[in-house]
C-alpha atoms as a PDB file:
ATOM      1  CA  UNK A   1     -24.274  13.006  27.113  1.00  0.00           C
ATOM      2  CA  UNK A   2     -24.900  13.695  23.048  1.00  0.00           C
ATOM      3  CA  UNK A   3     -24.840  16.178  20.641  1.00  0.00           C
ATOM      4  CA  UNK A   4     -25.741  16.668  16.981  1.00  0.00           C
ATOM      5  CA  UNK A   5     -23.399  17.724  14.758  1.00  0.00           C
ATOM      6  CA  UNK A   6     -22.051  17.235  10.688  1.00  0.00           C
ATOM      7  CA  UNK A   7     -19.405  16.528   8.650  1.00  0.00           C
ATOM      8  CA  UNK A   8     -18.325  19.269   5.909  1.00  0.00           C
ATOM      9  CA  UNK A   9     -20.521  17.435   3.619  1.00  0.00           C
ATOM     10  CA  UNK A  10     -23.915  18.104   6.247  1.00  0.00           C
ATOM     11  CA  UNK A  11     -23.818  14.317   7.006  1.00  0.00           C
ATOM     12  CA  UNK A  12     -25.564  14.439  10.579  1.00  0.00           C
ATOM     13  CA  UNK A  13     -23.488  12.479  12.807  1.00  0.00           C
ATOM     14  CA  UNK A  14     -24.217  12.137  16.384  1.00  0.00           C
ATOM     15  CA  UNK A  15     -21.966  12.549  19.371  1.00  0.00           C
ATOM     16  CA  UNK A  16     -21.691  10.501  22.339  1.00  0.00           C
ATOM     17  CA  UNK A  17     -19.328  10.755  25.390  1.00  0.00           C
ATOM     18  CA  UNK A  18     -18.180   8.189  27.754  1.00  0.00           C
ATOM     19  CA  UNK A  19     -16.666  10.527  30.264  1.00  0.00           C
ATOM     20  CA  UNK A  20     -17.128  14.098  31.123  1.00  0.00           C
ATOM     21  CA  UNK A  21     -13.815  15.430  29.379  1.00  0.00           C
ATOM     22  CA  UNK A  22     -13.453  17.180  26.350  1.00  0.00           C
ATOM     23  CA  UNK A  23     -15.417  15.587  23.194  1.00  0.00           C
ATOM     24  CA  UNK A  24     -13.473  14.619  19.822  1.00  0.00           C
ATOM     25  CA  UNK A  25     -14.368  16.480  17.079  1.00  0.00           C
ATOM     26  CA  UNK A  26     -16.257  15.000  14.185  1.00  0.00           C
ATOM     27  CA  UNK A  27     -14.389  14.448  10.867  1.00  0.00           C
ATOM     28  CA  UNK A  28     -14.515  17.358   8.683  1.00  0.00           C
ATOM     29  CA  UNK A  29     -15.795  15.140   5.705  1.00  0.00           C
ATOM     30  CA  UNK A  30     -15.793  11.377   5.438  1.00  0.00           C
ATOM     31  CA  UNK A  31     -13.552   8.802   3.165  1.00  0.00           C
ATOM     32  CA  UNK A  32     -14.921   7.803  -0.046  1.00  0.00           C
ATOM     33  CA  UNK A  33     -15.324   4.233  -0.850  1.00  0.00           C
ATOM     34  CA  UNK A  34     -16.922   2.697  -3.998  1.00  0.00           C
ATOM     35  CA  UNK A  35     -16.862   0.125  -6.267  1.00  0.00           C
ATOM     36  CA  UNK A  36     -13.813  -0.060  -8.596  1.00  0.00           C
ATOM     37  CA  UNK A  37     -14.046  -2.225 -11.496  1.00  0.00           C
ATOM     38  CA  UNK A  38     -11.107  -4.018 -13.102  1.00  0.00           C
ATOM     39  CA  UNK A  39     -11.688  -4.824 -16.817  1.00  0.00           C
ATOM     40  CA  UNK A  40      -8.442  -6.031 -19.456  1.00  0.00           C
ATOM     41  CA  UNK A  41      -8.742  -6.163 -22.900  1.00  0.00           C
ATOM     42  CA  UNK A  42     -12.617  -6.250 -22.576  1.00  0.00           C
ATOM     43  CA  UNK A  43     -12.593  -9.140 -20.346  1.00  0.00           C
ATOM     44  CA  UNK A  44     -13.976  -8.080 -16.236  1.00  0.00           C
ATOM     45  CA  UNK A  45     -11.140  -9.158 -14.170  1.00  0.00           C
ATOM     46  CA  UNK A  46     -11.722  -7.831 -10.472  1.00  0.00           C
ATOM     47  CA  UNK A  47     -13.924  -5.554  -8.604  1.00  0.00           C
ATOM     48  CA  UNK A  48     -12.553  -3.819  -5.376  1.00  0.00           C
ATOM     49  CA  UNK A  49     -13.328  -1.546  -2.817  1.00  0.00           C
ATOM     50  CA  UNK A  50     -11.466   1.990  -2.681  1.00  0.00           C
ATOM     51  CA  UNK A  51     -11.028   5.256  -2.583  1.00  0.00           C
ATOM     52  CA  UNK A  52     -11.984   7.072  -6.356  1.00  0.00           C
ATOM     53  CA  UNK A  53      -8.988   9.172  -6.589  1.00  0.00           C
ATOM     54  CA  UNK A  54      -5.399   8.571  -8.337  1.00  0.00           C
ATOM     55  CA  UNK A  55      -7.059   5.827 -10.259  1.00  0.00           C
ATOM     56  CA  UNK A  56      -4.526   6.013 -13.297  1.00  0.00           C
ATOM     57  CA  UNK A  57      -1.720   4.953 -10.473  1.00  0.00           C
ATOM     58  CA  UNK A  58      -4.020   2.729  -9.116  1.00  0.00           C
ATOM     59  CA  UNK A  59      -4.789   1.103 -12.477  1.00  0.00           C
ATOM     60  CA  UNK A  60      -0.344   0.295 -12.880  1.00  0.00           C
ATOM     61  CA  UNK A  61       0.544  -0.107  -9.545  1.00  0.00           C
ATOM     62  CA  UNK A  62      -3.020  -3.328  -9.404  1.00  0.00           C
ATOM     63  CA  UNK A  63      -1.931  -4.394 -13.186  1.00  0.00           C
ATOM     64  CA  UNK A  64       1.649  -5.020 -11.544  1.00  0.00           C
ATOM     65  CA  UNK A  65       1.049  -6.365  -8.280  1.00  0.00           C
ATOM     66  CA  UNK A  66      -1.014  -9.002 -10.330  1.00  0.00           C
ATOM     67  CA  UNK A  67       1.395  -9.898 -12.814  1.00  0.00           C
ATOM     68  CA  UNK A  68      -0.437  -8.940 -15.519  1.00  0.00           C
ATOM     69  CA  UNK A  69       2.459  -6.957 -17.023  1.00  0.00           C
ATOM     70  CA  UNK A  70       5.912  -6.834 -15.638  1.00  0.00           C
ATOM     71  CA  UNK A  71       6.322  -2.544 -16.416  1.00  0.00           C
ATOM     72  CA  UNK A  72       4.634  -0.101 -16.739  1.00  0.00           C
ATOM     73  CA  UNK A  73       5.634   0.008 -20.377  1.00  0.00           C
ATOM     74  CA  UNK A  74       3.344  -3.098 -20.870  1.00  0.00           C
ATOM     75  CA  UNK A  75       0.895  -1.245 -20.236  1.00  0.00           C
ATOM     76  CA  UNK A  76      -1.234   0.368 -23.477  1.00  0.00           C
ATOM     77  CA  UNK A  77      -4.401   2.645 -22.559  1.00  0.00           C
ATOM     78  CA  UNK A  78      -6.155   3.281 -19.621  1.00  0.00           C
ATOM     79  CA  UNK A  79      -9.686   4.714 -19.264  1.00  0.00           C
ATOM     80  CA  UNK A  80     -11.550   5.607 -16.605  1.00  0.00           C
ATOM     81  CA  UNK A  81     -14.972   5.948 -16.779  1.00  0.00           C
ATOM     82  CA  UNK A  82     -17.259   7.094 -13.608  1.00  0.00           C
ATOM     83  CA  UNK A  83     -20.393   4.997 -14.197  1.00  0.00           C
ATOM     84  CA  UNK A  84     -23.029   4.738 -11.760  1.00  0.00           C
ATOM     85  CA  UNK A  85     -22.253   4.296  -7.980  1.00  0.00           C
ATOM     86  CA  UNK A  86     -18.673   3.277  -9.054  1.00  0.00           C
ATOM     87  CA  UNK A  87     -16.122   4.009 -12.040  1.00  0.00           C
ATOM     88  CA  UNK A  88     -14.827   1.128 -13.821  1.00  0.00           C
ATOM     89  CA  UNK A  89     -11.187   1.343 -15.042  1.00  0.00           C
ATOM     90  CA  UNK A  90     -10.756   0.343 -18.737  1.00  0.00           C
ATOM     91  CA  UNK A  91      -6.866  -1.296 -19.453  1.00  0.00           C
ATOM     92  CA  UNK A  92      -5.292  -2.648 -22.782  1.00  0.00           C
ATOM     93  CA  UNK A  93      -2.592  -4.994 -22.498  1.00  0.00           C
ATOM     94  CA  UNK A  94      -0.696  -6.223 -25.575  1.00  0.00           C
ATOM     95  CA  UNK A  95      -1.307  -9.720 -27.154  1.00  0.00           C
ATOM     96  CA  UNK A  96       1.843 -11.321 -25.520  1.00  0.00           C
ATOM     97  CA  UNK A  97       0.422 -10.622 -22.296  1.00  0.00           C
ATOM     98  CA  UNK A  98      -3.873 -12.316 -22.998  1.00  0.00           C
ATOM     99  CA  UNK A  99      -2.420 -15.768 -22.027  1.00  0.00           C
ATOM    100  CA  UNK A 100      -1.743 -14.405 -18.248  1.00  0.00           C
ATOM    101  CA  UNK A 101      -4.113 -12.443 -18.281  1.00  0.00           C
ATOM    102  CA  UNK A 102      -6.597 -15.743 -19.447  1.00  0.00           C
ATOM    103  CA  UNK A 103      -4.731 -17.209 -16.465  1.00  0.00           C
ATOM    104  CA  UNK A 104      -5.126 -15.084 -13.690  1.00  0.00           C
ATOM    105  CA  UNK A 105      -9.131 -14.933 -14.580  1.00  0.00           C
ATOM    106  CA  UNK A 106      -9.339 -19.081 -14.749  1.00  0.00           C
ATOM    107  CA  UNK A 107      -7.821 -18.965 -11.359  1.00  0.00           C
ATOM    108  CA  UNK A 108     -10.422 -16.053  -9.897  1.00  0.00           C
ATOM    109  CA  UNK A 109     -13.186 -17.449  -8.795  1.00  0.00           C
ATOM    110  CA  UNK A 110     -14.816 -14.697  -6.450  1.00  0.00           C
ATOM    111  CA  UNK A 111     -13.233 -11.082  -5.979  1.00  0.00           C
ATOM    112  CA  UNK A 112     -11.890  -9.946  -2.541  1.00  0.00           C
ATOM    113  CA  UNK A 113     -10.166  -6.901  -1.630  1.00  0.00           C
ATOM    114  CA  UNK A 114      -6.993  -8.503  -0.894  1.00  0.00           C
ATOM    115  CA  UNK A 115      -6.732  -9.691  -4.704  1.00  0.00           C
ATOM    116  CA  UNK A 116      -6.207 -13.316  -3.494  1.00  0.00           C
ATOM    117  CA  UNK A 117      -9.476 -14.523  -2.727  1.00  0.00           C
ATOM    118  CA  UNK A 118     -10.625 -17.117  -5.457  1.00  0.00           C
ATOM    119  CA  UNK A 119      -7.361 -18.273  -6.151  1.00  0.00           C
ATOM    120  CA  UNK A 120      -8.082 -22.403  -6.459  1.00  0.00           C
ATOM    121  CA  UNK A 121      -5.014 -23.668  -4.884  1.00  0.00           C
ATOM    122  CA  UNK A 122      -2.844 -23.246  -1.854  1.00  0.00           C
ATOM    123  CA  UNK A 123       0.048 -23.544  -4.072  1.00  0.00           C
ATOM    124  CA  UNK A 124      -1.361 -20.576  -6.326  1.00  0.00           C
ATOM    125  CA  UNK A 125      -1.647 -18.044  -3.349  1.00  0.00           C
ATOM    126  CA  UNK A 126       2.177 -19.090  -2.251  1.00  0.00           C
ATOM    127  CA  UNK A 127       3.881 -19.285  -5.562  1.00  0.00           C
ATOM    128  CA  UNK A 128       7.284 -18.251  -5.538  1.00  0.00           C
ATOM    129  CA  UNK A 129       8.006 -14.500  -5.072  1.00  0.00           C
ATOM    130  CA  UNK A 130      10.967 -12.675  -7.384  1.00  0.00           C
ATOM    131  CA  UNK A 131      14.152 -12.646  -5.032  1.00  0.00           C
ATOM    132  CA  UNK A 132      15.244  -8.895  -4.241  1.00  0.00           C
ATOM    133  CA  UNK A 133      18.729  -8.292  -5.781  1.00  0.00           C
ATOM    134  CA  UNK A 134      18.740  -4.456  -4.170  1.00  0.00           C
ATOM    135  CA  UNK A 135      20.571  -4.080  -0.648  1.00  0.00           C
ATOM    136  CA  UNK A 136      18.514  -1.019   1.266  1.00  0.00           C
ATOM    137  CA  UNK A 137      21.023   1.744   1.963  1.00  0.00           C
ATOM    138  CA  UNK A 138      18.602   3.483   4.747  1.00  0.00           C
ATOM    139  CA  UNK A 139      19.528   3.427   8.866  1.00  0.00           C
ATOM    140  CA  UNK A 140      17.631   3.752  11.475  1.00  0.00           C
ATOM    141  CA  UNK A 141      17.435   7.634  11.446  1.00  0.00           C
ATOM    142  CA  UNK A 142      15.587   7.588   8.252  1.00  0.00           C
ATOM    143  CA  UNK A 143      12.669   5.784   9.872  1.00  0.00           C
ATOM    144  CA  UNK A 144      12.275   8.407  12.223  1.00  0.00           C
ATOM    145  CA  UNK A 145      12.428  10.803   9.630  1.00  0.00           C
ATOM    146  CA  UNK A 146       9.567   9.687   7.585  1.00  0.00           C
ATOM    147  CA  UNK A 147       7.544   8.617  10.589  1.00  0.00           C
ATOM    148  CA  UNK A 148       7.867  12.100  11.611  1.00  0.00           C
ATOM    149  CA  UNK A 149       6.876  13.607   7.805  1.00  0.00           C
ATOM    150  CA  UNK A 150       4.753  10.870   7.183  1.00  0.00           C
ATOM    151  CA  UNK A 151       1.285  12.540   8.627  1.00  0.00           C
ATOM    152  CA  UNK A 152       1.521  15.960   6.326  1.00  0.00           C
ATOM    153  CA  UNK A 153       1.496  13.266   3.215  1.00  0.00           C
ATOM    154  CA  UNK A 154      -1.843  12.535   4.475  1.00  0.00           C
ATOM    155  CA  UNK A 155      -4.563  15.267   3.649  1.00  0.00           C
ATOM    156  CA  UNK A 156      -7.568  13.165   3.279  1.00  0.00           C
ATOM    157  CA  UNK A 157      -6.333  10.751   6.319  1.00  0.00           C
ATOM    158  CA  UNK A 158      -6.545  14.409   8.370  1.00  0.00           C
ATOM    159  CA  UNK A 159      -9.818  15.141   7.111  1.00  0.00           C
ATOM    160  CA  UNK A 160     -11.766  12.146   7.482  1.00  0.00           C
ATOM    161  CA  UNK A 161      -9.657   9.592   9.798  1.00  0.00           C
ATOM    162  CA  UNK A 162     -10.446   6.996   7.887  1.00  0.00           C
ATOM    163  CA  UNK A 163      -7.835   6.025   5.638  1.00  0.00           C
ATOM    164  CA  UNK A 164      -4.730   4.442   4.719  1.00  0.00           C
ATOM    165  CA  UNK A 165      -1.494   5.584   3.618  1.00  0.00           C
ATOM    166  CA  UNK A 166       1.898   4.321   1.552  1.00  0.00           C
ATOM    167  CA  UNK A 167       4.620   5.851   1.163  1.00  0.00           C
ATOM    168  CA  UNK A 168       8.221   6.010  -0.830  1.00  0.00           C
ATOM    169  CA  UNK A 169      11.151   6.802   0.738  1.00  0.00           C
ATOM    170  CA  UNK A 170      14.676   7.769  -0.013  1.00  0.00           C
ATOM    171  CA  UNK A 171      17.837   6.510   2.098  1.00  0.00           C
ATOM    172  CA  UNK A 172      17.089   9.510   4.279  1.00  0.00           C
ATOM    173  CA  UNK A 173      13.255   9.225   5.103  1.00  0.00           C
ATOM    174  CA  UNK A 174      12.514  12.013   2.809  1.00  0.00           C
ATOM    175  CA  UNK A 175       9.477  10.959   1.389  1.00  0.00           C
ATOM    176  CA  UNK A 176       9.008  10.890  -2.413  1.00  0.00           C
ATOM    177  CA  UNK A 177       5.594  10.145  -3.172  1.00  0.00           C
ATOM    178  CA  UNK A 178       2.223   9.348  -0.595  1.00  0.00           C
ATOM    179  CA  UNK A 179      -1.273   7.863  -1.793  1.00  0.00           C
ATOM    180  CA  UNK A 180      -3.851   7.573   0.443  1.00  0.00           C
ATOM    181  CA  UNK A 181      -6.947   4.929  -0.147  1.00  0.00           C
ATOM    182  CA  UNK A 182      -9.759   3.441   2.673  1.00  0.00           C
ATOM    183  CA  UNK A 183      -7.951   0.428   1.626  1.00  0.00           C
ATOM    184  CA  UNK A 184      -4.245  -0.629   2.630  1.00  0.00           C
ATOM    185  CA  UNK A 185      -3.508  -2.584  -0.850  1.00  0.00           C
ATOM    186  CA  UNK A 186      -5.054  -0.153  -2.547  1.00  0.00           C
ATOM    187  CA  UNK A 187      -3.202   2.741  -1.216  1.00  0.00           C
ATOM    188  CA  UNK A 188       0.118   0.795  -1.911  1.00  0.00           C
ATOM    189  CA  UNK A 189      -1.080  -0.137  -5.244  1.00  0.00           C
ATOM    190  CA  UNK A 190      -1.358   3.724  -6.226  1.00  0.00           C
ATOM    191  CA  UNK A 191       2.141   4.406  -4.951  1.00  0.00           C
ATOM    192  CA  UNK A 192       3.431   1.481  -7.118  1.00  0.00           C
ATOM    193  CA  UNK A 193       1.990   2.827  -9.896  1.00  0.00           C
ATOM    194  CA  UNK A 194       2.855   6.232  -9.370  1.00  0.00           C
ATOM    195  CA  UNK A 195       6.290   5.208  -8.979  1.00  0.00           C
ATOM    196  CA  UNK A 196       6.409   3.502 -12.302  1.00  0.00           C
ATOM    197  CA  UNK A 197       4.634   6.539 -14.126  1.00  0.00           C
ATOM    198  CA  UNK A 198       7.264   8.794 -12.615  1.00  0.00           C
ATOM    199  CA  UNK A 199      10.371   6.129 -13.400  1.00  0.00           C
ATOM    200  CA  UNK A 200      11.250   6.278  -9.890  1.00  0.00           C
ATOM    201  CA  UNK A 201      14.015   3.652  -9.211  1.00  0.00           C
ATOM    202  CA  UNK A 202      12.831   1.597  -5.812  1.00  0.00           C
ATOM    203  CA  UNK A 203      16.362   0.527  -5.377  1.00  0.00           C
ATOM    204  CA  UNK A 204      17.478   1.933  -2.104  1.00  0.00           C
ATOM    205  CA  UNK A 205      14.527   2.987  -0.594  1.00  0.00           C
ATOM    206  CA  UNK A 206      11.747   1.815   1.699  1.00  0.00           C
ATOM    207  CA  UNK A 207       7.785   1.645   1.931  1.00  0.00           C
ATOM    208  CA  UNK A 208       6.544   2.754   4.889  1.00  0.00           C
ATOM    209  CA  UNK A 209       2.602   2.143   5.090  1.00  0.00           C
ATOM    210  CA  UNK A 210       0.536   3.036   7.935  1.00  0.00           C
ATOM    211  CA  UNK A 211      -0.754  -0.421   8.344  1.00  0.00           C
ATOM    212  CA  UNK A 212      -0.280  -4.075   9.897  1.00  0.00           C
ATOM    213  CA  UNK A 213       2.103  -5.867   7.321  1.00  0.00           C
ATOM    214  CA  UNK A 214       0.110  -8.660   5.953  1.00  0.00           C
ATOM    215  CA  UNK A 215       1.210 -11.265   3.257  1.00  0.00           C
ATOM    216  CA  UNK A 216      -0.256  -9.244   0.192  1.00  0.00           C
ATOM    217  CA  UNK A 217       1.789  -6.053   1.295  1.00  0.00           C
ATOM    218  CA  UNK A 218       5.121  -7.904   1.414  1.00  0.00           C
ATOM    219  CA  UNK A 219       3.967  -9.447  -1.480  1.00  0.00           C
ATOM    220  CA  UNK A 220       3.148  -6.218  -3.549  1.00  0.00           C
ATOM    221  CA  UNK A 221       6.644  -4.871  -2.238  1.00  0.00           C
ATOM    222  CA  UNK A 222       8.340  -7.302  -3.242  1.00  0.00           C
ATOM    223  CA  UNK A 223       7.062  -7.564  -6.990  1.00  0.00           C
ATOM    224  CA  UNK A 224       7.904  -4.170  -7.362  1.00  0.00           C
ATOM    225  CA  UNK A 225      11.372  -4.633  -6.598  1.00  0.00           C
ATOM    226  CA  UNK A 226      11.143  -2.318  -3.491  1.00  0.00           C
ATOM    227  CA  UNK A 227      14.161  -3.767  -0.886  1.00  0.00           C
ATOM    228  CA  UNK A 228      12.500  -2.593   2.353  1.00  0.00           C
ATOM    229  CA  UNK A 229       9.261  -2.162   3.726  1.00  0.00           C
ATOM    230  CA  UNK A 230       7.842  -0.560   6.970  1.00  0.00           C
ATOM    231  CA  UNK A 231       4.708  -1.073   8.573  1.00  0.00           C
ATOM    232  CA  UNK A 232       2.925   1.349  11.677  1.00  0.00           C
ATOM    233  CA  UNK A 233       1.812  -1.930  12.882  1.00  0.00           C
ATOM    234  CA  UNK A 234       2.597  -5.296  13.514  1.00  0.00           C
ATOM    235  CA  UNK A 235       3.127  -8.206  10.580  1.00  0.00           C
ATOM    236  CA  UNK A 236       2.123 -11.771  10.624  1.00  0.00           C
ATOM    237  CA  UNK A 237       3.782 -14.731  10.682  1.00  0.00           C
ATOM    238  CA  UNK A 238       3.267 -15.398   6.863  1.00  0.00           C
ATOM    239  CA  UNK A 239       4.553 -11.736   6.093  1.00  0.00           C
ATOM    240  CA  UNK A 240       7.781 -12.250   8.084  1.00  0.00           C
ATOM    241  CA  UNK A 241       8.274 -15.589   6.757  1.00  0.00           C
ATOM    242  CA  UNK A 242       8.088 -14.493   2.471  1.00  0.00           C
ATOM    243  CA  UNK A 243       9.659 -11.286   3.554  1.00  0.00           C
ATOM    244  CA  UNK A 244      12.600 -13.771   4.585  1.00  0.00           C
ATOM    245  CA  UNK A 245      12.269 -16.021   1.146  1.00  0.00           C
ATOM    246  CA  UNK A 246      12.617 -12.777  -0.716  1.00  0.00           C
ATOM    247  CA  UNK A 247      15.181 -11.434   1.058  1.00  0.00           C
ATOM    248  CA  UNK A 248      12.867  -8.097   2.029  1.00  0.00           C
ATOM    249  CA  UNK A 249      14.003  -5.775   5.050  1.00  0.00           C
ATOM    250  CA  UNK A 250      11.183  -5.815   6.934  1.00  0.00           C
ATOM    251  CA  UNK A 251      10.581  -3.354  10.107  1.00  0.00           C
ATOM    252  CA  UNK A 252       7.169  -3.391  12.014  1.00  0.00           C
ATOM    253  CA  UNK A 253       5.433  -1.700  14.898  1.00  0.00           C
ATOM    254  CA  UNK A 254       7.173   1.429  13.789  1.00  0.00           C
ATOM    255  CA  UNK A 255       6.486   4.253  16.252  1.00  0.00           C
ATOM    256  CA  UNK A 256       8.203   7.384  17.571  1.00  0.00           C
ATOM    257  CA  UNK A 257       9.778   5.411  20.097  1.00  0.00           C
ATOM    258  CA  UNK A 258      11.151   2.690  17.857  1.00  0.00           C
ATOM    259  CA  UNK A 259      10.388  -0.353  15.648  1.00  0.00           C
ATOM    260  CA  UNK A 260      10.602  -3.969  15.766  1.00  0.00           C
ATOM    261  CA  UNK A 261      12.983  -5.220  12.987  1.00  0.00           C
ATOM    262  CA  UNK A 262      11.454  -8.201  11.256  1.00  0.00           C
ATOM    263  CA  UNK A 263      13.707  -9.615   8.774  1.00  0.00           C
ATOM    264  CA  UNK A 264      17.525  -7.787   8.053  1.00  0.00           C
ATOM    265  CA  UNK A 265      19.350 -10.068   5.560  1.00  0.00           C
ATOM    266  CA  UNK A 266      21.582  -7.111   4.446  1.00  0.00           C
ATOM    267  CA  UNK A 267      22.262  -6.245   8.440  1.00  0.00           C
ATOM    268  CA  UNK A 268      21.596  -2.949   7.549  1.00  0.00           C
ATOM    269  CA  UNK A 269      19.529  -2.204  11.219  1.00  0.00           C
ATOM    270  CA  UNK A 270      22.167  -3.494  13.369  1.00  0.00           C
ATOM    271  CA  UNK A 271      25.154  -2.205  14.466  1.00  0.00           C
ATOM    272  CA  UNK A 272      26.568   1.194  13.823  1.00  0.00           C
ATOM    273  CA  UNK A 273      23.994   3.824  12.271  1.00  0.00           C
ATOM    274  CA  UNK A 274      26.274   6.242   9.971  1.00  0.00           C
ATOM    275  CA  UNK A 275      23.697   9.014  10.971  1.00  0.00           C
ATOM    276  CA  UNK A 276      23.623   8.037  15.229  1.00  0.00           C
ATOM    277  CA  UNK A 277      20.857   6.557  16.571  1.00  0.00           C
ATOM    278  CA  UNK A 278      17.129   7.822  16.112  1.00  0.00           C
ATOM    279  CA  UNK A 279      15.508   9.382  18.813  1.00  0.00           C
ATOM    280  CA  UNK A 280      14.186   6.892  21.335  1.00  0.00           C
ATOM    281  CA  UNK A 281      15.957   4.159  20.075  1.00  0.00           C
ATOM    282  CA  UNK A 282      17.139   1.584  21.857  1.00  0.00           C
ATOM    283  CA  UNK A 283      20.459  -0.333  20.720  1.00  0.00           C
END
């Protein structure tokens, strides 16, 4: 069985059925995904693969992740200029920040999505991570609060199922700010940097990203001195081990009828919840 049918945009898609019950609708438009271009100071530094919206976020929240500046305050202009099939993002850091910056370019070889790709040594791509001084102050009911929010921070996710979410939380899963991106870094990079445009303090809170919880994302987390992090899906073995070098709460395989707890230095999972248990919980 098939049908023809098309996307808001009148991209002809074509339906096919593996059983006889009811067919799934086809996305009412479909993700963007270009070329982004990373110059500093004149000098190309990265190209990835994302979603063109929320770029200015996206061009703080990338310029911190990589070290390139260590605030937001570091940071002098941004322009973004749509070229082409792609929009290159134009940054200006200040002179006491070009030897990093010289750096982080002698050490990228090739570009890759995750931002570590091209790194030249083993030892580069595990460098030491910033230990996290803040202790969460969230319980378990606050998971279940933003899992249950999370889906009406996601408008383009709803339109085109094809994306990626991050959000910031407060201590009681109300959910501060949500990007959205076709790509998982990405979509936490944009929160980052919305969270430093905003002065947001990430003391306290939590990420929660609808994602597996990979190195990079504990890694981005981290750097942005965020104490906990939540992931819809599971985390690898090299995300639960830095997680546990920088002393991040990490919670994975978070659904509406729990969550694996990772990594709890501050035992802030266990035990007593001040709020009860969440729903479907299981002490």
């Amino acid at each position: 069985m098939a049908g023809m049918t098309c996307t808001a945009d009148q991209t002809p898609v074509r339906r096919i059925a593996f059983t006889g019950g009811p067919q799934r609708a086809a996305p009412a438009e479909l993700a963007q995904e270009q070329p982004i271009a990373f110059e500093y100071n004149g000098l190309g530094y990265a190209v990835m693969l994302g979603t063109p919206s929320d770029l200015g976020d996206f061009a703080v929240g990338f310029t911190l992740s990589e070290g390139l500046a260590q605030n937001a305050g570091e940071i002098g202009s941004i322009q973004i200029a749509p070229v082409d099939r792609g929009t290159i993002i134009r940054i200006t850091l200040p002179e006491e920040r070009a030897d990093p910056l010289r750096e982080r370019l002698r050490l990228r070889l090739v570009e890759g999505s995750c931002g570590l790709c091209g790194l030249d040594s083993i030892e580069e791509v595990l460098r030491p991570l910033p230990p996290l001084t803040a202790r969460p102050r969230f319980g378990i009911r606050a998971i279940a609060a933003a899992l249950a929010e999370f889906r009406t921070h996601q408008p383009i996710g709803r339109a085109t199922g094809a994306m990626h979410a991050a959000a910031f939380c407060d201590p009681a899963g109300r959910i501060l700010f949500a990007r959205e991106d076709v790509g998982r870094h990405n979509a936490l990079d944009k929160l980052v940097g919305r969270m430093m445009r905003e002065g947001a303090q990430p003391d306290g809170g939590f990420v929660l990203l609808s994602a597996r919880c990979s190195y990079e994302l504990v890694e981005k987390t981290v750097r942005a001195g965020i104490p906990a992090l939540v992931t819809i899906s599971a985390a690898s073995d090299l995300a639960v081990r830095r997680a546990g070098e920088a002393g991040l709460t990490l919670v994975s395989l978070a659904r509406g009828d729990g969550a694996l707890v990772m990594n709890d230095p501050h035992d802030v999972l266990h035990g007593s919840d001040p709020a009860g248990p969440a729903p479907g919980h299981r002490r």
